[in-house]
Structure formats: structure tokens, C-alpha cells
C-alpha atoms as a PDB file:
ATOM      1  CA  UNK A   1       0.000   0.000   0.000  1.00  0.00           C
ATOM      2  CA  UNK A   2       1.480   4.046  -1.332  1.00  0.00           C
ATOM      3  CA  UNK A   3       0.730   6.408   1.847  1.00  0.00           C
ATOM      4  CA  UNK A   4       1.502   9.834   0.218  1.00  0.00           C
ATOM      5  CA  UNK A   5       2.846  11.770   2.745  1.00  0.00           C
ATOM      6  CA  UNK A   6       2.673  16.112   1.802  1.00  0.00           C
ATOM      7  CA  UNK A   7       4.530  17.970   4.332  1.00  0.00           C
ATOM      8  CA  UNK A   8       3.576  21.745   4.265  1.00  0.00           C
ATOM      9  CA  UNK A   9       4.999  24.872   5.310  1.00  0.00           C
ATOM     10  CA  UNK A  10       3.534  27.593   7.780  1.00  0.00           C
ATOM     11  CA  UNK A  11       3.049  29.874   4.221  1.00  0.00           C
ATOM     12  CA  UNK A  12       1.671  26.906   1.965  1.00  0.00           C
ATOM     13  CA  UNK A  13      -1.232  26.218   5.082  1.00  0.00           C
ATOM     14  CA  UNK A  14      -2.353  29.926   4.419  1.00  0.00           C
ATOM     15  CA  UNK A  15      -6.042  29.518   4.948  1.00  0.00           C
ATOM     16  CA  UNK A  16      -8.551  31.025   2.654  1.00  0.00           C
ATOM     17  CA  UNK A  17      -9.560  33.480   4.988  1.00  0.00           C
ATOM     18  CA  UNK A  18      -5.937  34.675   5.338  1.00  0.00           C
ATOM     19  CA  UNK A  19      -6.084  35.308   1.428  1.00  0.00           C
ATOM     20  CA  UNK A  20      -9.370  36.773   1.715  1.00  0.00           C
ATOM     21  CA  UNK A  21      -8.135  39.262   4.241  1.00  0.00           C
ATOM     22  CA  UNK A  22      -5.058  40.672   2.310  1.00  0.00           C
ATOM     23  CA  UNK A  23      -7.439  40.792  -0.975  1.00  0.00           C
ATOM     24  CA  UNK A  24      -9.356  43.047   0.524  1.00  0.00           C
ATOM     25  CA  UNK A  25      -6.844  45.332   2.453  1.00  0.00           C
ATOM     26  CA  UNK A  26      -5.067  45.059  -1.183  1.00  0.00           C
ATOM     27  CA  UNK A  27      -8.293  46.372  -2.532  1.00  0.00           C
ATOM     28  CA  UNK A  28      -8.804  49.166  -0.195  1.00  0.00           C
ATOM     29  CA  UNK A  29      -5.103  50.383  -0.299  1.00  0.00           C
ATOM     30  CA  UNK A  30      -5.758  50.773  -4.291  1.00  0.00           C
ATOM     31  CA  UNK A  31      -9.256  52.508  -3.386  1.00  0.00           C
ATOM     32  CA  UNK A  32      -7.054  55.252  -1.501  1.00  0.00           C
ATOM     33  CA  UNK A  33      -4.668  55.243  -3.920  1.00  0.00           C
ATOM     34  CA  UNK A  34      -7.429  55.725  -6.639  1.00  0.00           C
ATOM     35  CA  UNK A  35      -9.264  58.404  -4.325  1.00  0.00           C
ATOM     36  CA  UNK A  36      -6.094  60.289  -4.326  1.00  0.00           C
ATOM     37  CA  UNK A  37      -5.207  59.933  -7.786  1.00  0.00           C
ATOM     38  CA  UNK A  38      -9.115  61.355  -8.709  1.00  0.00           C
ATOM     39  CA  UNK A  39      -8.976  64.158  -5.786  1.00  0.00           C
ATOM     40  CA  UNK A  40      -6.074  64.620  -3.518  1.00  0.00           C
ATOM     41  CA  UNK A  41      -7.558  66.894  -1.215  1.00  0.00           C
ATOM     42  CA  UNK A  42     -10.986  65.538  -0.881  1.00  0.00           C
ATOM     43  CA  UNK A  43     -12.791  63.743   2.436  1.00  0.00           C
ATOM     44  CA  UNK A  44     -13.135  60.620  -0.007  1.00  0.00           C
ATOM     45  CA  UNK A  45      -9.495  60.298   0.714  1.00  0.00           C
ATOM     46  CA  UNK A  46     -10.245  60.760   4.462  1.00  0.00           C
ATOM     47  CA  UNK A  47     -12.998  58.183   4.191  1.00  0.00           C
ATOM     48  CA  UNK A  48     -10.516  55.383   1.594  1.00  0.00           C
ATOM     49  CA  UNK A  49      -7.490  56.163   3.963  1.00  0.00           C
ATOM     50  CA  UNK A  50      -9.918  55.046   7.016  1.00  0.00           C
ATOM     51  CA  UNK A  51     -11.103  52.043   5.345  1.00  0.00           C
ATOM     52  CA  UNK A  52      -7.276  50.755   4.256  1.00  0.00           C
ATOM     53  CA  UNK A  53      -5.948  51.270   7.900  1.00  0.00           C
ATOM     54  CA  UNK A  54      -8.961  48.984   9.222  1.00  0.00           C
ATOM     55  CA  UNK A  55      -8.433  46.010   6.721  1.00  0.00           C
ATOM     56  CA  UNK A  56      -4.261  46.038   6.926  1.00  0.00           C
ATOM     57  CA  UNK A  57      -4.755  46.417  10.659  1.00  0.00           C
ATOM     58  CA  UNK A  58      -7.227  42.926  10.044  1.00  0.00           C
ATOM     59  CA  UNK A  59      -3.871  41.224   8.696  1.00  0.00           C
ATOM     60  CA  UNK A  60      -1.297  39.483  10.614  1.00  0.00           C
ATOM     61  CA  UNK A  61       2.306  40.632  11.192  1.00  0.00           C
ATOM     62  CA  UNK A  62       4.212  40.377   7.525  1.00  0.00           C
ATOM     63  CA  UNK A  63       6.716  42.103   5.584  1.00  0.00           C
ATOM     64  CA  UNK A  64       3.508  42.889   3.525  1.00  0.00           C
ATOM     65  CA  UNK A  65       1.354  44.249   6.060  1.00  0.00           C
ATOM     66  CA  UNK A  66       4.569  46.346   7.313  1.00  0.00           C
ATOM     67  CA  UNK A  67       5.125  47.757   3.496  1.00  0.00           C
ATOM     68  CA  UNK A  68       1.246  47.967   3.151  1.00  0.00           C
ATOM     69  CA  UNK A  69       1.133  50.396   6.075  1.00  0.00           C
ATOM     70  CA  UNK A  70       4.013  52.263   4.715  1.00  0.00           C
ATOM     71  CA  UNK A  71       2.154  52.737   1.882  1.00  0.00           C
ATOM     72  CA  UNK A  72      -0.758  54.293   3.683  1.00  0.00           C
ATOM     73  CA  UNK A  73       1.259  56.267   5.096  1.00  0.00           C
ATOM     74  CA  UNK A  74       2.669  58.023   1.999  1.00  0.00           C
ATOM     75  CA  UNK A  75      -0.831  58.516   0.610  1.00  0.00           C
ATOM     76  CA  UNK A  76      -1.718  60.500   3.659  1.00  0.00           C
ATOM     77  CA  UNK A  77       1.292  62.516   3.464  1.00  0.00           C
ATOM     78  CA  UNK A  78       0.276  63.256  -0.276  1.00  0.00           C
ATOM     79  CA  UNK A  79      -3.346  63.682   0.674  1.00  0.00           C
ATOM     80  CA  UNK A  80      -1.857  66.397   3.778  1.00  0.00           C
ATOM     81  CA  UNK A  81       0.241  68.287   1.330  1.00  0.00           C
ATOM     82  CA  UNK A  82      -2.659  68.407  -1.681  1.00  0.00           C
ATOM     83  CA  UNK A  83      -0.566  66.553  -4.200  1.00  0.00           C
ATOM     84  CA  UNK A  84      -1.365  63.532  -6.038  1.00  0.00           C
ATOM     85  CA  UNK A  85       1.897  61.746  -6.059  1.00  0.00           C
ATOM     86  CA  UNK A  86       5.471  61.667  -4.312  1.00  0.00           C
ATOM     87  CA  UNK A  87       8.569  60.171  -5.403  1.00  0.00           C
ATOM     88  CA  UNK A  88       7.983  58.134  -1.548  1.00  0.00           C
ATOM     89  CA  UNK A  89       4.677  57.399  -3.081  1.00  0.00           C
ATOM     90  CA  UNK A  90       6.296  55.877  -6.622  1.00  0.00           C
ATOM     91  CA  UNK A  91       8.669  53.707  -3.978  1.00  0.00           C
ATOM     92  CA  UNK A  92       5.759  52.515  -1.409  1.00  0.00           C
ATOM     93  CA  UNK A  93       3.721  51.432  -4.637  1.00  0.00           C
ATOM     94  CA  UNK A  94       6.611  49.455  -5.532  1.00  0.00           C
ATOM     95  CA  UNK A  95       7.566  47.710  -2.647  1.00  0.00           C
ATOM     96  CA  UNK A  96       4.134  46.776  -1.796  1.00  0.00           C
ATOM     97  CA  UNK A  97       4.172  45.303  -5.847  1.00  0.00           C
ATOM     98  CA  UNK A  98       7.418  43.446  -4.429  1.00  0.00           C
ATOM     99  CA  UNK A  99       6.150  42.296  -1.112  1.00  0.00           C
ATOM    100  CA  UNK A 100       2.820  41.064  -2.466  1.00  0.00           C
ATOM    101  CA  UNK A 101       4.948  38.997  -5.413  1.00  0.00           C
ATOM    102  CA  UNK A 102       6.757  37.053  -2.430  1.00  0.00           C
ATOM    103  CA  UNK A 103       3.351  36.709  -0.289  1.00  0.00           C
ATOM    104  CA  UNK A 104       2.340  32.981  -0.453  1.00  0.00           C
ATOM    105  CA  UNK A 105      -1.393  34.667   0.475  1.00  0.00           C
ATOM    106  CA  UNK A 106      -1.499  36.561  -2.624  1.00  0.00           C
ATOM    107  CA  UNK A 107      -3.329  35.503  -5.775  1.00  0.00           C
ATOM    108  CA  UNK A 108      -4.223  38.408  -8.333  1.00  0.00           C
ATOM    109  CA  UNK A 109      -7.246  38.193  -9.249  1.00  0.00           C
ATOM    110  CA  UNK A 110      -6.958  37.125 -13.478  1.00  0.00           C
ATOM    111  CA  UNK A 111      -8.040  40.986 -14.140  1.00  0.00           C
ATOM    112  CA  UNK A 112      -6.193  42.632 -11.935  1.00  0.00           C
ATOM    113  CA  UNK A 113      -7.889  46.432 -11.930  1.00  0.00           C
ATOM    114  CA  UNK A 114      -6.550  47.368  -9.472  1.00  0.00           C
ATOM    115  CA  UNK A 115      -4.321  51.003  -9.144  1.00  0.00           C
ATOM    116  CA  UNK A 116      -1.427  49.160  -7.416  1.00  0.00           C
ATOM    117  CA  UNK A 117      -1.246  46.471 -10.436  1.00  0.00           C
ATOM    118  CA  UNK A 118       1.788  47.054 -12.686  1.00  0.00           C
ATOM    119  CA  UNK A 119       1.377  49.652 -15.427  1.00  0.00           C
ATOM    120  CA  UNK A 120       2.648  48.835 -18.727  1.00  0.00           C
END
């Protein structure tokens, strides 16, 4: 009798909940982003900025929650100075494009819309 034995990793365990929660703090990082892309000085940003902060604070500790919140971060200080991107900004959005490459969580959606996706 074959007993197949699969031994798995901490990261290749990641529940579907765990993916579920960085899709959506993905998804409402971009939703800033996109609110201050459209209107940097509006309370929508307020409102998106709000909304992000709640759904990274949702994930566990991570090198992508850290460069998530670093990201935040940035589009506040944009938002708080009226402008609608930051060379800090440009660096944040590409970290976070770095981190979420090596998180075993992350699975872009086939159509990936959203504003932190790669731009070609």
C-alpha cells in the first residue's frame, strides 16, 4: 500500500480566509490610492485612507502588512500636502508590488484592476 505523505509549510497552510483578508486590504489600499489619484484633497481620501488602515490592521504581522502600512502612510502625506503623487509614493507602490509577489497569500485576481497592479 502508497501512503503519500505532503509535508507543508507555515506559508503553503495559508487559509482562505488569510487570502481573503489581504485581498481586501489590497483592494482598499488601491481605493485610496485611486481616491487620491481622482482628488487629492478631498474627504473621499479621508474616508478610503480610514477604510485601508482597518483592513491592513485585520492582517497578521508580515513584511507585507509592514510595506502595506508604509504605503498608507505616503498617501496620507500626499493627501496632507494636496498633491497627487510623491517620489515616496512611486517607492511605497513598488515595494508593496514586491512584497505582495513574495506573499504565499497573494493571488491576483486574473483581471487585476486594481491602481497598485503594474502599469505597462
Amino acid at each position: 500500500m502508497l501512503v503519500e505523505t505532503t509535508y507543508r509549510t507555515v506559508h503553503d497552510t495559508a487559509d482562505a480566509e488569510g487570502q481573503a483578508d489581504l485581498t481586501l486590504a489590497v483592494d482598499a489600499v488601491s481605493a485610496a490610492l485611486a481616491a487620491l489619484r481622482d482628488d487629492s484633497g478631498t474627504d473621499m481620501v479621508d474616508r478610503a485612507l480610514d477604510q485601508a488602515t482597518a483592513a491592513v490592521d485585520a492582517l497578521g504581522a508580515g513584511v507585507t502588512t509592514v510595506v502595506l502600512r508604509r504605503l498608507i502612510a505616503s498617501i496620507a502625506d500626499c493627501h496632507r500636502e494636496g498633491v497627487r503623487h510623491s517620489p515616496r509614493l512611486a517607492v511605497c507602490r513598488r515595494s508593496t508590488l514586491v512584497a505582495l509577489r513574495l506573499d504565499p497569500r497573494w493571488t491576483p485576481p486574473t483581471r487585476w484592476s486594481s491602481s497598485l497592479a503594474p502599469q505597462r
